[in-house]
C-alpha atoms as a PDB file:
ATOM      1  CA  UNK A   1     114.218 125.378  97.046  1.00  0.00           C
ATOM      2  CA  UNK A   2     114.859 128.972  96.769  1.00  0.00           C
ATOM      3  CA  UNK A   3     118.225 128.788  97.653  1.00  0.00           C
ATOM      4  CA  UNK A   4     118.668 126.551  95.222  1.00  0.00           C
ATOM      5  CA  UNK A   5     118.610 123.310  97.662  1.00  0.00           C
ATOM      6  CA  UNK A   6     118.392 120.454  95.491  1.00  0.00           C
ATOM      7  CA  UNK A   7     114.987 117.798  96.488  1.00  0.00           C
ATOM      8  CA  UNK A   8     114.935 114.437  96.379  1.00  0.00           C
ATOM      9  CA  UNK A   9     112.548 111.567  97.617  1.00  0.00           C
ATOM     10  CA  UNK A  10     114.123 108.333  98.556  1.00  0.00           C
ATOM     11  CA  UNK A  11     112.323 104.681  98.808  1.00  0.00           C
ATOM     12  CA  UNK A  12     112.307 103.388 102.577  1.00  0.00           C
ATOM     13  CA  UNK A  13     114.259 100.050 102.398  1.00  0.00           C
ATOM     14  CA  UNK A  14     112.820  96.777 103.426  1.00  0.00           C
ATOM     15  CA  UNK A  15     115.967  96.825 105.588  1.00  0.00           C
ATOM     16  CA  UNK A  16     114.458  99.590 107.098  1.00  0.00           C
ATOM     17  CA  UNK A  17     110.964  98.448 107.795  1.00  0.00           C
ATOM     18  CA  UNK A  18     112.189  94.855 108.726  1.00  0.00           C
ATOM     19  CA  UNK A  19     114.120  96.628 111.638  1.00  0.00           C
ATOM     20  CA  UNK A  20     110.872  98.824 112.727  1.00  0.00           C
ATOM     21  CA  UNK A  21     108.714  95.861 112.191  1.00  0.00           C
ATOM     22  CA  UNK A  22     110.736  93.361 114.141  1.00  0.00           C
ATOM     23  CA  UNK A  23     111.281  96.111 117.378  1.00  0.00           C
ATOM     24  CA  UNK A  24     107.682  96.050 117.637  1.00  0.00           C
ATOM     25  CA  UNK A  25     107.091  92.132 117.078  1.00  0.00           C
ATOM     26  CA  UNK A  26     109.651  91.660 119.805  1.00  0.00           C
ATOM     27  CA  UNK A  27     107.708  93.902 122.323  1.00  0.00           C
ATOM     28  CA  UNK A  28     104.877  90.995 121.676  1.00  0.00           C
ATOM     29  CA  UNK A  29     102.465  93.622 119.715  1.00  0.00           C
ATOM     30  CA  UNK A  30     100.957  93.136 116.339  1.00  0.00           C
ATOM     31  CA  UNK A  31     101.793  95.836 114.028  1.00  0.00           C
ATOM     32  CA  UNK A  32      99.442  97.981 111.607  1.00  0.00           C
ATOM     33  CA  UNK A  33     101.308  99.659 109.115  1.00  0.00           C
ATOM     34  CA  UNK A  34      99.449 102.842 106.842  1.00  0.00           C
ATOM     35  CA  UNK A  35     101.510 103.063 103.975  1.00  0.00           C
ATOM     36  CA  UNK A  36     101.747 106.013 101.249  1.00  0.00           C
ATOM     37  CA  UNK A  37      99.509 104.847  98.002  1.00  0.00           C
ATOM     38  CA  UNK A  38     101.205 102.142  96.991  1.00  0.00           C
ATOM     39  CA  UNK A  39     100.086 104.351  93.258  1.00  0.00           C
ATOM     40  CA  UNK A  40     103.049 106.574  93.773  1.00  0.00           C
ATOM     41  CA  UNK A  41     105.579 105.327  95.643  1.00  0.00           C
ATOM     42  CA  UNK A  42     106.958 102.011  96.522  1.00  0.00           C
ATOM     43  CA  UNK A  43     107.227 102.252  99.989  1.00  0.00           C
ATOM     44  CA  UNK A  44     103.848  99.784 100.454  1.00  0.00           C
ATOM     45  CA  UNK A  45     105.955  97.083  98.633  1.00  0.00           C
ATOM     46  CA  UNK A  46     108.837  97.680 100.610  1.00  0.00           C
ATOM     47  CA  UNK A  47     106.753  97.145 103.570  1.00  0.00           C
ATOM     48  CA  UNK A  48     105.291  93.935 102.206  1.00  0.00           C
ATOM     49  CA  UNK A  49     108.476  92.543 101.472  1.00  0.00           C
ATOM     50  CA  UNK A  50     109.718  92.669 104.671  1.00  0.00           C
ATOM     51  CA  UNK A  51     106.462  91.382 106.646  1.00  0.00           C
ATOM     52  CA  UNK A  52     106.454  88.680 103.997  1.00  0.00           C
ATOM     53  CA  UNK A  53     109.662  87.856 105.926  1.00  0.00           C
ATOM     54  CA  UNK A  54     109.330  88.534 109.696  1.00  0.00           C
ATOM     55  CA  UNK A  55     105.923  86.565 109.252  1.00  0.00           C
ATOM     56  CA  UNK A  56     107.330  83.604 108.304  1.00  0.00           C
ATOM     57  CA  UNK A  57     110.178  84.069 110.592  1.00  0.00           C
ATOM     58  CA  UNK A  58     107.699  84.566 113.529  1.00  0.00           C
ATOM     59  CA  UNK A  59     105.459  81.154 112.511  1.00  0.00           C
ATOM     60  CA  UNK A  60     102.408  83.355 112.866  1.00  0.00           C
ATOM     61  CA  UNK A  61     102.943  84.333 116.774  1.00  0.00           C
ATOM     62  CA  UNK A  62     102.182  88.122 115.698  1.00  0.00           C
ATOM     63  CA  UNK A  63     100.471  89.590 112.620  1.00  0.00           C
ATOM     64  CA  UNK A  64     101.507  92.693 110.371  1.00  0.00           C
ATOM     65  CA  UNK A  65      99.013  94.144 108.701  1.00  0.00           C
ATOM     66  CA  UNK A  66      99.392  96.351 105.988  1.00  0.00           C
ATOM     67  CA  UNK A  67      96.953  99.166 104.744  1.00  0.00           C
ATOM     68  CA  UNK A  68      96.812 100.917 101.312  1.00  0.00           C
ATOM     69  CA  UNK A  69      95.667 104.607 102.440  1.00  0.00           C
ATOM     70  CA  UNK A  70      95.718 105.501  98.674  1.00  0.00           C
ATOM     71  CA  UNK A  71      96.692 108.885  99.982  1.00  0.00           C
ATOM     72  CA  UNK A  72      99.490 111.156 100.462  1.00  0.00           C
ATOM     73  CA  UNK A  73      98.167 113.560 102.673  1.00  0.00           C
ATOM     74  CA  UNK A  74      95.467 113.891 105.761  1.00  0.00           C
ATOM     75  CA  UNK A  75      93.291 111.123 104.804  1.00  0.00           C
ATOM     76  CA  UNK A  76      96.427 109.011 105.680  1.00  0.00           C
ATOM     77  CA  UNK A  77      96.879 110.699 109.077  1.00  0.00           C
ATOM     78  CA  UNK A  78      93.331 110.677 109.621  1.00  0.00           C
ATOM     79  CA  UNK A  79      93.461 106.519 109.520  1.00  0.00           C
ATOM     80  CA  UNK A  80      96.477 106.779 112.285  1.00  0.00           C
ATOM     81  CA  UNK A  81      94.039 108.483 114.733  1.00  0.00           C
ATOM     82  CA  UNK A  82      91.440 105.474 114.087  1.00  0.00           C
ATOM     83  CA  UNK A  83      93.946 102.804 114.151  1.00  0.00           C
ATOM     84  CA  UNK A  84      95.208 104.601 117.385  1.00  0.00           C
ATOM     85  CA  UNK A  85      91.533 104.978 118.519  1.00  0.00           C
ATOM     86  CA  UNK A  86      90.636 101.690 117.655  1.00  0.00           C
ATOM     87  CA  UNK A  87      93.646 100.042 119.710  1.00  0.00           C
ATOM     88  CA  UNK A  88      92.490 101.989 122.945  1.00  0.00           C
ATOM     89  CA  UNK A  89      89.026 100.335 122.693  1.00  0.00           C
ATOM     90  CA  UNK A  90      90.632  97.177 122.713  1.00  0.00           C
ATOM     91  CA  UNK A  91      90.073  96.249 118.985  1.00  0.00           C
ATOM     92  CA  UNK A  92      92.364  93.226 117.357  1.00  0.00           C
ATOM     93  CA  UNK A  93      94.669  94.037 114.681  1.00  0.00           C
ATOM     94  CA  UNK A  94      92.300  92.391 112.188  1.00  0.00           C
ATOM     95  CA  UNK A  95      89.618  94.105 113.405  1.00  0.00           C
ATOM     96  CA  UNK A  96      91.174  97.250 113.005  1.00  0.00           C
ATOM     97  CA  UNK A  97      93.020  96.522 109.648  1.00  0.00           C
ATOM     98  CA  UNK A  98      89.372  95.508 107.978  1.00  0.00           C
ATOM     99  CA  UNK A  99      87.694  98.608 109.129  1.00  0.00           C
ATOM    100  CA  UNK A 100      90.387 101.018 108.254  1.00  0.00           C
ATOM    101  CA  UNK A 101      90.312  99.312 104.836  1.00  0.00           C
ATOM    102  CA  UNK A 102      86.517 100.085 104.405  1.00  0.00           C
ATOM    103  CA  UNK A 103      87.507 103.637 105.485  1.00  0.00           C
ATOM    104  CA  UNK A 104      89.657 104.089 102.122  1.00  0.00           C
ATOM    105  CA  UNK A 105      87.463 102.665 100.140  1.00  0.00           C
ATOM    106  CA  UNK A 106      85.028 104.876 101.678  1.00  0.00           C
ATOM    107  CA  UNK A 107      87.266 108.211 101.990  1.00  0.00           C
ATOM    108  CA  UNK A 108      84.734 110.545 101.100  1.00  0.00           C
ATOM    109  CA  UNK A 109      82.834 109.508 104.407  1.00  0.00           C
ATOM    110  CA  UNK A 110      85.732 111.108 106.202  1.00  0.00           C
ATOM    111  CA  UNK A 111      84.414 113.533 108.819  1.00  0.00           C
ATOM    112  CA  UNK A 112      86.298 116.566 110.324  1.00  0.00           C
ATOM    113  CA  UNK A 113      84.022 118.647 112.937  1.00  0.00           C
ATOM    114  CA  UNK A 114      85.675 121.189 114.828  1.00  0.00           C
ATOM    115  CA  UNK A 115      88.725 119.752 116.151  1.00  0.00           C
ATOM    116  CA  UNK A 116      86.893 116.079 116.966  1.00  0.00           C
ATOM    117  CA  UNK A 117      87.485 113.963 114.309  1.00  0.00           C
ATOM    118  CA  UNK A 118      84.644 111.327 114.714  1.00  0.00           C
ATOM    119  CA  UNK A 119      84.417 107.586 113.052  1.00  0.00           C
ATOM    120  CA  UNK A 120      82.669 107.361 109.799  1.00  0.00           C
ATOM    121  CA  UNK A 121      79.861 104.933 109.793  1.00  0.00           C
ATOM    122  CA  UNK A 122      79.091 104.786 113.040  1.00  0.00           C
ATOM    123  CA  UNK A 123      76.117 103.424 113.553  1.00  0.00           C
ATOM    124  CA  UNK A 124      73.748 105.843 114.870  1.00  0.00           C
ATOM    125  CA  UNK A 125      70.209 104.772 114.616  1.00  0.00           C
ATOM    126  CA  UNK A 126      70.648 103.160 110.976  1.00  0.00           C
ATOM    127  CA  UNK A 127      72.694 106.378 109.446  1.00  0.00           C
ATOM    128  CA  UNK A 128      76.045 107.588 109.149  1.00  0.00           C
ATOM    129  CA  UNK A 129      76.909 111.256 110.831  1.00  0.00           C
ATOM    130  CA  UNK A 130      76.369 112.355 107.176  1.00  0.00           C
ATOM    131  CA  UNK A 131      72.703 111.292 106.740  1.00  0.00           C
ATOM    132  CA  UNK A 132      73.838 108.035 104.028  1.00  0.00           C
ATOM    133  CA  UNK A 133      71.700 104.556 105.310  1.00  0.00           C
ATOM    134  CA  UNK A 134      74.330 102.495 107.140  1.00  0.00           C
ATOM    135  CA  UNK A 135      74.987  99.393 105.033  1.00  0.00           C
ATOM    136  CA  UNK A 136      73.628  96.220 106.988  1.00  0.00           C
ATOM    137  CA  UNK A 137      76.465  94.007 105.903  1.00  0.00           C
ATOM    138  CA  UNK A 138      79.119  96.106 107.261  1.00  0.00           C
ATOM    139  CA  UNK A 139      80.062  95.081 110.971  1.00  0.00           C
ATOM    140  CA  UNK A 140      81.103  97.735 113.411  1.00  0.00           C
ATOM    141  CA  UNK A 141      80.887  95.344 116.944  1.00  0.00           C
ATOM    142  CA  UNK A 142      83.027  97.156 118.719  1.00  0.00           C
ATOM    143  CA  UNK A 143      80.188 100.409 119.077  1.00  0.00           C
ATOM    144  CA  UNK A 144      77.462  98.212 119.638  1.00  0.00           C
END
């Protein structure tokens, strides 16, 4: 910018996604895909688009799951380490789609401690790391 470089932002195309999408269909994994706020950009319908059409071309063998972060910044990288945290503890793409949803509707629960970042509402005794009651209808099996 100060030598007068001229910035632009483009939209991903669903040609684009379709392609990443279908490379990791084909390796026989489900995918999980944390998309800009769909607010300001339209990258998250981009993304829709094209699962819309490698899930019907698939017949429901493998599962795309798309997740509004409502963010543009580290909230959005913060959900990558869960979903990536989440796969390693052998959690279903569902599974791991529904919670990480609850985590942006939650974002303020978002803990950073040192350089650990730790899972909001984890159950620990009845309370979240940050002192709030854990809700009883949320479900969080896979730290029983």
């Amino acid at each position: 910018m100060r030598t007068g470089c001229e910035i632009k932002t483009g939209l991903i195309s669903t040609a684009n996604f379709a392609d990443a999408f279908r490379t990791t269909l084909e390796a026989d994994q489900d995918v999980i895909y944390l998309s800009l706020s769909k607010n300001i950009s339209g990258t998250y319908n981009s993304a829709r688009l094209a699962a819309e059409e490698l899930l019907e071309e698939y017949g429901g063998k493998r599962k795309i799951r798309l997740v509004d972060s409502l963010n543009a910044s580290l909230a959005q990288g913060i959900l990558a380490i869960y979903a990536s945290e989440m796969r390693d503890r052998g959690m279903n793409v569902d599974e791991a789609a529904d919670l990480l949803e609850t985590y942006v509707q939650n974002e303020r629960h978002f803990h950073r401690r040192r350089s650990e970042i730790s899972f909001p509402h984890r159950k620990n005794q009845g309370k979240c790391r940050c002192g709030r009651k854990y809700a009883e209808n949320q479900t969080d099996s896979a730290w029983k």
